[in-house]
C-alpha atoms as a PDB file:
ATOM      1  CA  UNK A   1     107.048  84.783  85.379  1.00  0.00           C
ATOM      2  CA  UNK A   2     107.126  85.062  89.139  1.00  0.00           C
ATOM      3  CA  UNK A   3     108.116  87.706  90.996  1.00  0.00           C
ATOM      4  CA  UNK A   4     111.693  86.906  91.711  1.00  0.00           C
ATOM      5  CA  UNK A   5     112.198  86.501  88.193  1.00  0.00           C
ATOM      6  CA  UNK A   6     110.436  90.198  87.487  1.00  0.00           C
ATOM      7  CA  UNK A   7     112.796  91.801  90.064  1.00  0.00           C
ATOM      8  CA  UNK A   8     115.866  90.129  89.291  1.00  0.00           C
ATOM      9  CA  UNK A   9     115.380  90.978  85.162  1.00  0.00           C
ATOM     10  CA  UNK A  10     114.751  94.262  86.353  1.00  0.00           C
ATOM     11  CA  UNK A  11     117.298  94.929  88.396  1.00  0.00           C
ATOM     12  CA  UNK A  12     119.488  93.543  85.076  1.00  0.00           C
ATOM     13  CA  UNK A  13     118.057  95.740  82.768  1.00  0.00           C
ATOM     14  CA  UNK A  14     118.810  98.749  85.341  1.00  0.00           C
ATOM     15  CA  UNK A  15     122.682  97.949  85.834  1.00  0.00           C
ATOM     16  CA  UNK A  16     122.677  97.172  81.987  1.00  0.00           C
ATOM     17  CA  UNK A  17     121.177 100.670  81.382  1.00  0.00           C
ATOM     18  CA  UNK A  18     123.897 102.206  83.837  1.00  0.00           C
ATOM     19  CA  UNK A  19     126.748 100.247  82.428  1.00  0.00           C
ATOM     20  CA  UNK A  20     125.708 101.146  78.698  1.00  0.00           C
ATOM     21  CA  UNK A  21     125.686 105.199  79.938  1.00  0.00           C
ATOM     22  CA  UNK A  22     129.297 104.610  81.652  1.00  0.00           C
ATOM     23  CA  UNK A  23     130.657 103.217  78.242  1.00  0.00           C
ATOM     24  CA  UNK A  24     128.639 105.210  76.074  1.00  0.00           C
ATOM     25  CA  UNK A  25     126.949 101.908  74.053  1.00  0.00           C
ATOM     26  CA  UNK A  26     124.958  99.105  75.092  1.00  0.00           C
ATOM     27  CA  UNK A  27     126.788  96.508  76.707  1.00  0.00           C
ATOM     28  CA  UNK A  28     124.775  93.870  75.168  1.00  0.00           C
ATOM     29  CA  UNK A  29     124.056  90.205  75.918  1.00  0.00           C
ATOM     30  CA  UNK A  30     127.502  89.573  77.655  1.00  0.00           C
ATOM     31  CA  UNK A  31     126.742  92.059  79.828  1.00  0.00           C
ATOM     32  CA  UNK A  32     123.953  89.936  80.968  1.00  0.00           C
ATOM     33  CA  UNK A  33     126.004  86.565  80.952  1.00  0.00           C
ATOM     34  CA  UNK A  34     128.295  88.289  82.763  1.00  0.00           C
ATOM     35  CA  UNK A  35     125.767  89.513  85.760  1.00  0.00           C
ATOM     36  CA  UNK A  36     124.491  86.330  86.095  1.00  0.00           C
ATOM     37  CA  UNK A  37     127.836  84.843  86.361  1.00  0.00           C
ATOM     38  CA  UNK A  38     128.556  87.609  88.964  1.00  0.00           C
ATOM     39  CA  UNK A  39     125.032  88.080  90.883  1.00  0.00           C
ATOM     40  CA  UNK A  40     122.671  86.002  90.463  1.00  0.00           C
ATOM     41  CA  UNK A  41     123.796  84.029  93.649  1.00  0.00           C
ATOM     42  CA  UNK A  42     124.059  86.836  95.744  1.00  0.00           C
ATOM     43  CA  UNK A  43     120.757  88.606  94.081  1.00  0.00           C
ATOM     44  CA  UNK A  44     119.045  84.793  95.239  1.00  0.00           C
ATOM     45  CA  UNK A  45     120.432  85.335  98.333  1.00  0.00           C
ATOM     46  CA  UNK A  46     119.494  88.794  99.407  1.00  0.00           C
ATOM     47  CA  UNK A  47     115.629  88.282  97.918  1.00  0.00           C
ATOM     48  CA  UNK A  48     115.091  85.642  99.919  1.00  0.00           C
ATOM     49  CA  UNK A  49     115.689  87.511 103.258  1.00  0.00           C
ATOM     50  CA  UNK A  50     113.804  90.998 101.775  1.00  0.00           C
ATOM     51  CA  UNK A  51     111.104  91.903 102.183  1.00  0.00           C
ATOM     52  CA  UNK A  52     109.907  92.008  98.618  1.00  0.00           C
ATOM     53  CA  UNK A  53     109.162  88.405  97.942  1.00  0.00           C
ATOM     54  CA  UNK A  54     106.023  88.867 100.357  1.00  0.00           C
ATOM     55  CA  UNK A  55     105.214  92.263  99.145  1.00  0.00           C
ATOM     56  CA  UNK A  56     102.419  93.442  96.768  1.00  0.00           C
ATOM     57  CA  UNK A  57     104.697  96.182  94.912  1.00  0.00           C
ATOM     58  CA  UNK A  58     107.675  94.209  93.992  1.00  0.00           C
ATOM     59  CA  UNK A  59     107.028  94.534  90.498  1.00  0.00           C
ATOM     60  CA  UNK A  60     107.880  98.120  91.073  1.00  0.00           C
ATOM     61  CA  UNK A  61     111.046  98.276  93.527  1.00  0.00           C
ATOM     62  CA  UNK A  62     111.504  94.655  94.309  1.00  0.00           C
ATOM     63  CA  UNK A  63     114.880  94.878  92.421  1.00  0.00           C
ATOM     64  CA  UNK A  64     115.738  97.046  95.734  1.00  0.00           C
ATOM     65  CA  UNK A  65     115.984  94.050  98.351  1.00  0.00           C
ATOM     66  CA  UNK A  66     114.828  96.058 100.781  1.00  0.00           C
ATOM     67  CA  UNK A  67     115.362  94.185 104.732  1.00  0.00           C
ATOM     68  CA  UNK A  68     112.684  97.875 105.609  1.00  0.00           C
ATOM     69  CA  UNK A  69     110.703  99.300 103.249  1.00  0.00           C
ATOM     70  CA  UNK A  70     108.044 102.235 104.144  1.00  0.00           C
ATOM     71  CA  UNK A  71     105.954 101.073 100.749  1.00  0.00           C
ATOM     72  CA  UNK A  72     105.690  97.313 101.607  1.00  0.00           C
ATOM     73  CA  UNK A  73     102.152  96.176 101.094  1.00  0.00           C
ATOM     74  CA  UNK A  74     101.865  92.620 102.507  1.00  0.00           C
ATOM     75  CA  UNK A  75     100.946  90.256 100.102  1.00  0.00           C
ATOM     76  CA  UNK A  76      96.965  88.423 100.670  1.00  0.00           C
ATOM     77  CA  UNK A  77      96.838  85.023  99.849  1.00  0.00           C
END
């Protein structure tokens, strides 16, 4: 799985977990249909100008999108 694909399950599972402690219950799978319906485009979008997709700890806070980030560890290819 690359790392876009780590981040952007991530940051899924984190609005999942805050949706399902709003409501009380887990939102389940449409939940998930629904955020991809919703997000994907716009999580696409705002990876590919973060600085996360060049950064060593985006497995960790890449879900963030941060454009600044004091923790960014340049990648070494």
């Amino acid at each position: 799985m690359n790392e876009f694909m780590k981040a952007q399950k991530k940051c899924i599972e984190r609005d999942k977990w805050l949706e399902g402690c709003k409501i009380e219950s887990d939102p389940g799978v449409e939940f998930i249909m629904d955020w991809i319906a919703n997000n994907a485009e716009k999580f696409r979008e705002s990876w590919d100008i973060s600085l996360c997709k060049n950064c060593l700890s985006s497995t960790v806070c890449g879900f963030e999108l941060k454009q600044d980030c004091i923790k960014y560890i340049a990648l070494t290819k």
